[in-house]
Protein backbone atom coordinates (compact mmCIF):
# COMPACT_ATOMS: atom_id res chain seq x y z
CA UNK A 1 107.35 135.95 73.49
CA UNK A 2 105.59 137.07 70.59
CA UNK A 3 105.35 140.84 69.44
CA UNK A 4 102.17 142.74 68.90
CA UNK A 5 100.35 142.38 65.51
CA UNK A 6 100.91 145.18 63.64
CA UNK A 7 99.14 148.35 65.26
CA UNK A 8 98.71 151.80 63.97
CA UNK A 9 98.05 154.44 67.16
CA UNK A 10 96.35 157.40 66.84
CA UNK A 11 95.00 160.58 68.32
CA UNK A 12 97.95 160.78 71.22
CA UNK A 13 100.34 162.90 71.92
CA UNK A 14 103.94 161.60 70.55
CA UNK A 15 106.45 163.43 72.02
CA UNK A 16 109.11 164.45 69.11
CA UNK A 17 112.62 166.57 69.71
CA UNK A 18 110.32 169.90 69.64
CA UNK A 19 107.50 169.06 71.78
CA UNK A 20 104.40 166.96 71.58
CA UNK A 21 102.75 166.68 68.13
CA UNK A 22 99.77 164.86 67.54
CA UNK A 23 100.62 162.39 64.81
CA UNK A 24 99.80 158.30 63.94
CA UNK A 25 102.38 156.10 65.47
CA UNK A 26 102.93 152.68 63.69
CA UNK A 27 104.60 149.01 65.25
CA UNK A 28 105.36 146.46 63.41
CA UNK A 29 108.15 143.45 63.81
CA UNK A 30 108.82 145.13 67.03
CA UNK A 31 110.26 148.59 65.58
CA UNK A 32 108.37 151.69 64.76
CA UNK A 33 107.00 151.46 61.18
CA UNK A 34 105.89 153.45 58.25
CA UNK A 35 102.22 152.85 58.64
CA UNK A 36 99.59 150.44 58.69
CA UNK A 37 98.14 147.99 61.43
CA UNK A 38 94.52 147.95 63.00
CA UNK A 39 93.84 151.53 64.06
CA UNK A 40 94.12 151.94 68.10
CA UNK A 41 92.54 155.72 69.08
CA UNK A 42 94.69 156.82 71.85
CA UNK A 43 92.89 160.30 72.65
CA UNK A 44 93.62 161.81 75.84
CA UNK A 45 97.33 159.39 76.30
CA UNK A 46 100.81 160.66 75.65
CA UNK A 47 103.52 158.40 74.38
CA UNK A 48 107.08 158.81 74.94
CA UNK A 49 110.31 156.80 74.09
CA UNK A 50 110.95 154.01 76.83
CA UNK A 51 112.98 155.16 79.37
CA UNK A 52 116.15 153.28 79.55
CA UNK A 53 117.72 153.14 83.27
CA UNK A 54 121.71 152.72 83.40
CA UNK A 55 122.37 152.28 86.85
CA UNK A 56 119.41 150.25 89.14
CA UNK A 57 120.17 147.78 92.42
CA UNK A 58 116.32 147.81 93.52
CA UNK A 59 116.63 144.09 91.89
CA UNK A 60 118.46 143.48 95.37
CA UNK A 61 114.79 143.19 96.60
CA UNK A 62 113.33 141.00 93.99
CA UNK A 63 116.21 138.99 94.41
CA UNK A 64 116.15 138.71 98.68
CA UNK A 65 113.20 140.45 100.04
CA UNK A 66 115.14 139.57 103.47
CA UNK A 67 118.44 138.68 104.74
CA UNK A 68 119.79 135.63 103.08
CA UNK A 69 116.21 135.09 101.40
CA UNK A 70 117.58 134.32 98.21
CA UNK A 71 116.01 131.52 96.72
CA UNK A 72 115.56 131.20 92.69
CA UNK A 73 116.87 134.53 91.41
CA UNK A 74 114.86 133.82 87.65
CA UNK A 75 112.05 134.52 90.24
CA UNK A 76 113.16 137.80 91.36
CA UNK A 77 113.86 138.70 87.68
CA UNK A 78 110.61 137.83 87.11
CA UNK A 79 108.94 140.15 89.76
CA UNK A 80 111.71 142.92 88.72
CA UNK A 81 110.86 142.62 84.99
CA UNK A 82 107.01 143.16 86.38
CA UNK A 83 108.11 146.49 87.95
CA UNK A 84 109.68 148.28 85.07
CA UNK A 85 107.23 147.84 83.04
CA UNK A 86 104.82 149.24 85.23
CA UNK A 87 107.40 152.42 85.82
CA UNK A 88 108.28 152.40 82.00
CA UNK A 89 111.21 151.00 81.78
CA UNK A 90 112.16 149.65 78.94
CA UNK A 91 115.84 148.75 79.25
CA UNK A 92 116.89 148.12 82.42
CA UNK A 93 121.12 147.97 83.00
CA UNK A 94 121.80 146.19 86.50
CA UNK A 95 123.74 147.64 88.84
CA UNK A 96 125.36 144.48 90.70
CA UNK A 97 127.91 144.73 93.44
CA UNK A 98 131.57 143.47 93.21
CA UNK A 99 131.94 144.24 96.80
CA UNK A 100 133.52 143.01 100.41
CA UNK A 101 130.21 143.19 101.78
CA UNK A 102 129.19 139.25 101.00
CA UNK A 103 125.71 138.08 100.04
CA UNK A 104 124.16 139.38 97.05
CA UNK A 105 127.08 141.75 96.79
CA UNK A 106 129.46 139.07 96.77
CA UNK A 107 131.59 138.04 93.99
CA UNK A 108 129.90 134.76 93.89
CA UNK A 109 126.68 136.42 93.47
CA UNK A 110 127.56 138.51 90.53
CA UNK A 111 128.22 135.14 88.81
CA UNK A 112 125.21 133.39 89.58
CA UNK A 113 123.25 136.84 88.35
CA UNK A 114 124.98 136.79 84.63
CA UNK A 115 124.15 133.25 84.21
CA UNK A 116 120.57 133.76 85.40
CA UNK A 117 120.28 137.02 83.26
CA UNK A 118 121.97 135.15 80.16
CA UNK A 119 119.23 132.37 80.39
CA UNK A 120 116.34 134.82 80.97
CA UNK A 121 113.17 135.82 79.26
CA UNK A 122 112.19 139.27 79.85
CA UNK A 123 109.93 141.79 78.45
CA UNK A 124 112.01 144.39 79.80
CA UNK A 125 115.71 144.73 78.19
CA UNK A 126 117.90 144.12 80.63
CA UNK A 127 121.98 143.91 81.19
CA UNK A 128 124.22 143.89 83.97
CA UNK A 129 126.81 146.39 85.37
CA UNK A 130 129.71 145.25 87.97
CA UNK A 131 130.23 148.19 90.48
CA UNK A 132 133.80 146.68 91.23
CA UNK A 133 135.24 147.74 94.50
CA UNK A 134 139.01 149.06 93.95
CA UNK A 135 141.18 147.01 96.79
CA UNK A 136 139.87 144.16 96.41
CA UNK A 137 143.03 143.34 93.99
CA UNK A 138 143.21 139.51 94.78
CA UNK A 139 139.91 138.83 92.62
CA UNK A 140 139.98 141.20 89.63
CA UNK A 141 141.64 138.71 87.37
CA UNK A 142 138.46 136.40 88.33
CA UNK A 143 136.20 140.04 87.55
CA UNK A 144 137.78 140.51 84.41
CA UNK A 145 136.86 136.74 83.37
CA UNK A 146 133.43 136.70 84.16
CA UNK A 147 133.38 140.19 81.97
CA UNK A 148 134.37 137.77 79.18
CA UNK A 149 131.98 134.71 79.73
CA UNK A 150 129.03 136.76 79.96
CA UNK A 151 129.95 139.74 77.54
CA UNK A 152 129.43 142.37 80.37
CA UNK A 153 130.03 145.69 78.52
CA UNK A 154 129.65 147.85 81.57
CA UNK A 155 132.00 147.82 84.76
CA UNK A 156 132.17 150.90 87.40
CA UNK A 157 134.68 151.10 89.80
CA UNK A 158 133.67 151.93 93.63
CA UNK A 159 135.37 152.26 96.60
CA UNK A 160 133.29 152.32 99.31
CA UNK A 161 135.56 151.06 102.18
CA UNK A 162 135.32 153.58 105.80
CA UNK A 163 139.08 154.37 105.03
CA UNK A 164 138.97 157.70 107.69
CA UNK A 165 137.92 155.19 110.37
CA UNK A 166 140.23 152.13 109.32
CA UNK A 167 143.09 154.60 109.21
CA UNK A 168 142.88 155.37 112.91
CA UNK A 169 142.55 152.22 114.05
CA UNK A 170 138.70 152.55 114.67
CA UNK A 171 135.85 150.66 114.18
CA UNK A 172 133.57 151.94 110.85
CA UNK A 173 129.84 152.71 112.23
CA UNK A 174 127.20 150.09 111.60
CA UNK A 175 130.16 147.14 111.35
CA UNK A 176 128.35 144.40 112.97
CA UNK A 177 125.35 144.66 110.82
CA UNK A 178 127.25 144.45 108.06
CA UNK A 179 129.05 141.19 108.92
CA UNK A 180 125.89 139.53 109.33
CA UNK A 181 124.40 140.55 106.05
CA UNK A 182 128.04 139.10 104.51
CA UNK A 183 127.92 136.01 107.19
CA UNK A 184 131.05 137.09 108.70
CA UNK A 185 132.19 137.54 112.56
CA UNK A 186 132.16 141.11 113.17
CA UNK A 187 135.76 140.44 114.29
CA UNK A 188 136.57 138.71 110.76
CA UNK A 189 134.64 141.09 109.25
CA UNK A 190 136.58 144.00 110.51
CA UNK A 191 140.04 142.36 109.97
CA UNK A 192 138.65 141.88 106.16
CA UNK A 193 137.98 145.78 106.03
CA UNK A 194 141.57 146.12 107.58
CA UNK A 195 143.40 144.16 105.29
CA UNK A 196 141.44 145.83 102.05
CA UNK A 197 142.52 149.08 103.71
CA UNK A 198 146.39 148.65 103.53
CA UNK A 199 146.17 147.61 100.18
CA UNK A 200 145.60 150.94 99.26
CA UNK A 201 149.23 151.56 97.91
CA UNK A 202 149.14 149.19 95.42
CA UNK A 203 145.71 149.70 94.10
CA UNK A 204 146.41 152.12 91.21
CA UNK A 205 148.99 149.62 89.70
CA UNK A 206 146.74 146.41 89.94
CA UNK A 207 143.88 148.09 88.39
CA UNK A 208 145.94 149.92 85.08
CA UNK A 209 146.56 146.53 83.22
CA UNK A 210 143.02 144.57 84.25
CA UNK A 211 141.45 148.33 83.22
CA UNK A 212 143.19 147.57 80.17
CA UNK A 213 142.26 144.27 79.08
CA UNK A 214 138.54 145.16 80.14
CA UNK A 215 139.16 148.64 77.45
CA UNK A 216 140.58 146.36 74.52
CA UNK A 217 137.37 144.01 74.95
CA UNK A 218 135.29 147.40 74.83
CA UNK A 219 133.61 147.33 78.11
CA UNK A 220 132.54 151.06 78.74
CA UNK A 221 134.00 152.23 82.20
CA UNK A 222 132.96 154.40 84.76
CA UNK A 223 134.02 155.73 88.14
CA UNK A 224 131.03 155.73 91.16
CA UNK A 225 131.16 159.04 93.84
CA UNK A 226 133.99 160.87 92.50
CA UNK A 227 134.57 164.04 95.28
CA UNK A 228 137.11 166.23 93.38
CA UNK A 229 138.57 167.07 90.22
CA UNK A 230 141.83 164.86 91.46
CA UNK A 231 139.51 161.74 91.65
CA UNK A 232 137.83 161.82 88.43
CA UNK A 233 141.36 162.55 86.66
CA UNK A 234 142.97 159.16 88.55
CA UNK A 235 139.79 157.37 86.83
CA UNK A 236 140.17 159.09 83.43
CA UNK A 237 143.54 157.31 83.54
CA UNK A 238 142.52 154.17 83.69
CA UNK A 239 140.03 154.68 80.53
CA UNK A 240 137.27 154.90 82.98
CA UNK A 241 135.37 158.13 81.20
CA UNK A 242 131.79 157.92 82.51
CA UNK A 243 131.01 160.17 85.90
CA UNK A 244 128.59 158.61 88.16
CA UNK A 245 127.15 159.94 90.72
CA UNK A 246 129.53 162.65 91.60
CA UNK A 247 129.37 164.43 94.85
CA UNK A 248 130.45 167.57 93.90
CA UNK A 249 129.85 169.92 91.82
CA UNK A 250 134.08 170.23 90.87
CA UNK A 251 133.93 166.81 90.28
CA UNK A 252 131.22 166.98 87.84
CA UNK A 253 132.63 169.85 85.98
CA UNK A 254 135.95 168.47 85.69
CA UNK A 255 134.44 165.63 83.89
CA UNK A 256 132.19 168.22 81.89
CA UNK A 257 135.33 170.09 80.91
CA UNK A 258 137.10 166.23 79.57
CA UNK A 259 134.06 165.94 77.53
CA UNK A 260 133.19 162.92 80.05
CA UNK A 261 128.84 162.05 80.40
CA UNK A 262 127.51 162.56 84.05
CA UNK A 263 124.94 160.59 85.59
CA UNK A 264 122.66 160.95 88.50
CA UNK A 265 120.34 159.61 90.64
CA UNK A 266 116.62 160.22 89.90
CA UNK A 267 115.53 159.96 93.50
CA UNK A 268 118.02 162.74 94.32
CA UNK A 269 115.96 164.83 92.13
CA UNK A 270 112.33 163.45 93.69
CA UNK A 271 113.41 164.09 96.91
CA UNK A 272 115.13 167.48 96.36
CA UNK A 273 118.13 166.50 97.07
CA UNK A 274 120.95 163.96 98.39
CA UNK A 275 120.06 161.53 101.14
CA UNK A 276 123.79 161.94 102.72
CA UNK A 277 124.10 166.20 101.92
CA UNK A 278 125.75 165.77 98.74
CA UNK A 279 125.33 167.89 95.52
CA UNK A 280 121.80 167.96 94.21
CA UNK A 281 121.00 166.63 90.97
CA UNK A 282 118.54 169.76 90.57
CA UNK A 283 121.11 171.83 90.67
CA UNK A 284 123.45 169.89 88.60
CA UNK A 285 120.81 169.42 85.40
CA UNK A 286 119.69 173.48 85.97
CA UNK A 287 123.86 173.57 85.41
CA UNK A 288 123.66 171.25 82.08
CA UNK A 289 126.03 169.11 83.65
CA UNK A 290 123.93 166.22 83.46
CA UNK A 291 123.48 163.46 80.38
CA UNK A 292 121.31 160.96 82.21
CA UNK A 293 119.31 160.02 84.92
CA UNK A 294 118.80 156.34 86.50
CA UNK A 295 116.48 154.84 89.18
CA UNK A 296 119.98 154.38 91.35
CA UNK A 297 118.07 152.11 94.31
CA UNK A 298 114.28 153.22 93.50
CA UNK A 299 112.38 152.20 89.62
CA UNK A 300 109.30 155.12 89.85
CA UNK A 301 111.55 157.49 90.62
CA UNK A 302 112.85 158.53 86.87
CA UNK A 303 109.43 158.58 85.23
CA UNK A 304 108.76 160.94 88.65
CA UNK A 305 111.46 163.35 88.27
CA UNK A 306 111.29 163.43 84.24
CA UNK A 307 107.71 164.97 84.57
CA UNK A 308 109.13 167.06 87.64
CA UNK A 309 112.11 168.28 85.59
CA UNK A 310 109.35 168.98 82.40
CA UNK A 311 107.93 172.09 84.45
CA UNK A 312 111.08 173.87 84.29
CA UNK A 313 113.30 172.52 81.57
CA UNK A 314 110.26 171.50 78.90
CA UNK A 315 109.57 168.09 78.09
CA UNK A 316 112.46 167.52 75.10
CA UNK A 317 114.67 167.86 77.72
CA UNK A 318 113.58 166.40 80.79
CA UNK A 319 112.14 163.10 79.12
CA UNK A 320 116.16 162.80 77.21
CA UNK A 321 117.43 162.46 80.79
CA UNK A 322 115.86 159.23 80.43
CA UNK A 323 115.66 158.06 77.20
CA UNK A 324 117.57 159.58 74.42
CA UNK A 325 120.63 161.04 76.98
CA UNK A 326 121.27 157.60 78.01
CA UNK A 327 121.04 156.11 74.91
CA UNK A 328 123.82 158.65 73.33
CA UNK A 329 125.91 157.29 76.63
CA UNK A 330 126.09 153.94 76.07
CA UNK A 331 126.63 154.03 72.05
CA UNK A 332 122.88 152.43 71.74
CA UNK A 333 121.32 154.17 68.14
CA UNK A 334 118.46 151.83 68.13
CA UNK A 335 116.67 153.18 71.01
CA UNK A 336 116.08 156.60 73.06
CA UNK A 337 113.66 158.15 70.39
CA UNK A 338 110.48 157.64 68.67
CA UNK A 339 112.02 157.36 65.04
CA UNK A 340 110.97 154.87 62.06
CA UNK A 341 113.04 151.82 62.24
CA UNK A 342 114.23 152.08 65.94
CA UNK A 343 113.10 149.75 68.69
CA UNK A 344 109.30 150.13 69.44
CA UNK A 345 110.05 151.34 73.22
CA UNK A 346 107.57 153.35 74.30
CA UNK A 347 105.74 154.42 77.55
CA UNK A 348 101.86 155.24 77.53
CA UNK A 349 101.64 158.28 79.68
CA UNK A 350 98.13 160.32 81.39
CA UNK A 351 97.99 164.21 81.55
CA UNK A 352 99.02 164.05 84.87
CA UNK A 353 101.96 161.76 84.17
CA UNK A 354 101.33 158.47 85.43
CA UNK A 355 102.22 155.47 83.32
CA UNK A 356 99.12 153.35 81.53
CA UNK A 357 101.39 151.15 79.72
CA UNK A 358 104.64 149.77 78.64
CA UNK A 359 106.01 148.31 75.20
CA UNK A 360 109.56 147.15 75.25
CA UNK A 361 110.89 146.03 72.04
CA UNK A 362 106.85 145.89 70.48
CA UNK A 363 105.91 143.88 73.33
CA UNK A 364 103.84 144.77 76.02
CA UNK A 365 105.43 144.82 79.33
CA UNK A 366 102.51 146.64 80.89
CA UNK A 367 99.19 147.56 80.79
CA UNK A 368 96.61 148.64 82.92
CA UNK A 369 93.43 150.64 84.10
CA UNK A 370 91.61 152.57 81.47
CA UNK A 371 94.21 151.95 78.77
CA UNK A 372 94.19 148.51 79.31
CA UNK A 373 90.29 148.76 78.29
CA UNK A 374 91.13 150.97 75.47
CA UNK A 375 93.58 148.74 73.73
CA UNK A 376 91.84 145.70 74.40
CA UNK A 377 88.89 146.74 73.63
């Protein structure tokens, strides 16, 4: 994949860390340049840094647009890498189950994802998180390994097991359909969910040392739906210092107060709030509580609520929930901003704040409609 010839855009609207300024915006050798390059006129566009998502599974439909679908997954990169682009994405971290629940969430799954990801070409950045579920202790040495083949520097741990029901002997809602998507008996299915259940006691122990080994290989950690201040501390301990998607808003203080990042869902934010009655992400950004936003199980969604956010918070601020806030997260310097020798990520934007084109890394990941005429022209 070969990057643009050396371009020189001018006449838009670059957004800066004080506002939009209307100044010449050079690419060259993939990075933002000096100056130089045939002259583009962009009048009438906007162009912002690429937004860089740090927590997606919407690849789960790319991947197996139905049940046990999944054929070539370098296909369903394919059509994934497609879809950034067209929502401005320009790095694009993976959010791929560790989890009980079989199928694509399986353990075998998350394999068969890093090697298809390590062997990829894509247009859009992209990297891989495990969301590892706590009790499943018998296969996080075989976790931890895969970290290490692939170089996966991002692991959350989940623990999304219906413990209330399991503990009195009930049977969790919606059990059958989840054995099929897994290809389990619901019977074998529920004994599974049992037996992850009582390991409970000896989670905390299991985890410290394979927490551990993951910290001295610097994988950044995380903790998914933490409810109280008491949940987010038992993470902490483990080195696991990145909030996501907390429920409350004592859970994301507490992490506020440790210095910890928070991150939220974008569509929580689009739709006004949580799907399941949790805190709203509104509420916790209007609270500065918030360091970044991510597309969580829907891509449009954080160019959407960026340019929702802009009405009350300015642009600066909204657009770093997507770019620059999650770059300062993850430790990335080379990407987040529009600055001379950083990555040439940007996103083409209309006044009214729909995307008109793409460049990840000085390549263009997408283009259409009038800009597509303009540039091409």
């Amino acid at each position: 994949m070969r990057d643009l010839p050396p371009l020189r855009l001018t006449g838009a609207e670059i957004l800066l860390p004080d506002g939009f300024a209307r100044e010449a915006l050079s690419l060259e050798g993939g990075r933002i340049a000096a100056g130089g390059g045939r002259e583009i006129d962009l009048s009438g566009w906007r162009i912002l840094p690429g937004i860089i998502d740090l927590h997606g599974d919407g690849f789960e439909r790319h991947m197996a647009p139905r049940r046990g679908a999944v054929d070539r997954p370098e296909a369903g990169l394919a059509g994934l890498d497609a879809e950034c682009g067209a929502a401005g994405i320009t790095t694009a971290v993976l959010a791929q189950f560790w989890s009980w629940e079989g199928g694509m969430r399986s353990p075998e799954f998350s394999a068969t994802l890093a090697e298809t990801l390590a062997g990829a070409e894509t247009l859009t950045d992209m990297a891989m998180q495990l969301r590892v579920e706590t009790h499943m202790l018998d296969t996080l040495e075989a976790m931890a390994d895969l970290v290490a083949r692939h170089g996966i520097g991002f692991v959350v741990w989940n623990d999304h097991l219906p413990h209330a029901q399991l503990a009195k002997g009930k049977r969790p809602p919606g059990l059958t359909g989840q054995a099929l998507k897994a290809g389990r008996s619901p019977e074998a299915h529920e004994r599974l969910l049992g037996a992850l259940h009582a390991n409970g006691p000896e989670v905390a122990a299991a985890l410290a040392p394979i927490a551990a080994r993951l910290a001295a290989h610097g994988v950044r950690m995380g903790s998914h739906d933490d409810h109280t201040p008491e949940d987010r501390a038992k993470f902490r301990a483990l080195g696991a210092d990145l909030c996501e998607f907390p429920e409350t808003l004592a859970a994301a203080e507490a992490a506020k107060a440790a210095g910890e990042p928070v991150i939220m869902g974008a569509p929580n934010v689009v739709r006004g709030g949580s799907h399941s009655g949790k805190v709203a992400a509104a509420d916790l950004v209007e609270a500065g509580l918030v360091d970044a936003l991510v597309s969580d199980y829907h891509y449009p969604t954080l160019a959407r609520a960026a340019v929702k956010l802009s009405d009350r918070h300015g642009w600066p601020a909204a657009w770093a929930l997507v770019s620059e806030g999650p770059a300062r997260v993850m430790g990335w310097r080379d990407r987040g901003r529009i600055a001379e020798g950083l990555r040439a990520d940007l996103v083409i934007m209309d006044a009214a704040g729909r995307v008109g084109g793409t460049i990840s890394g000085g390549k263009v990941s997408y283009l259409a409609g009038a800009l597509a005429a303009r540039m091409l022209s």
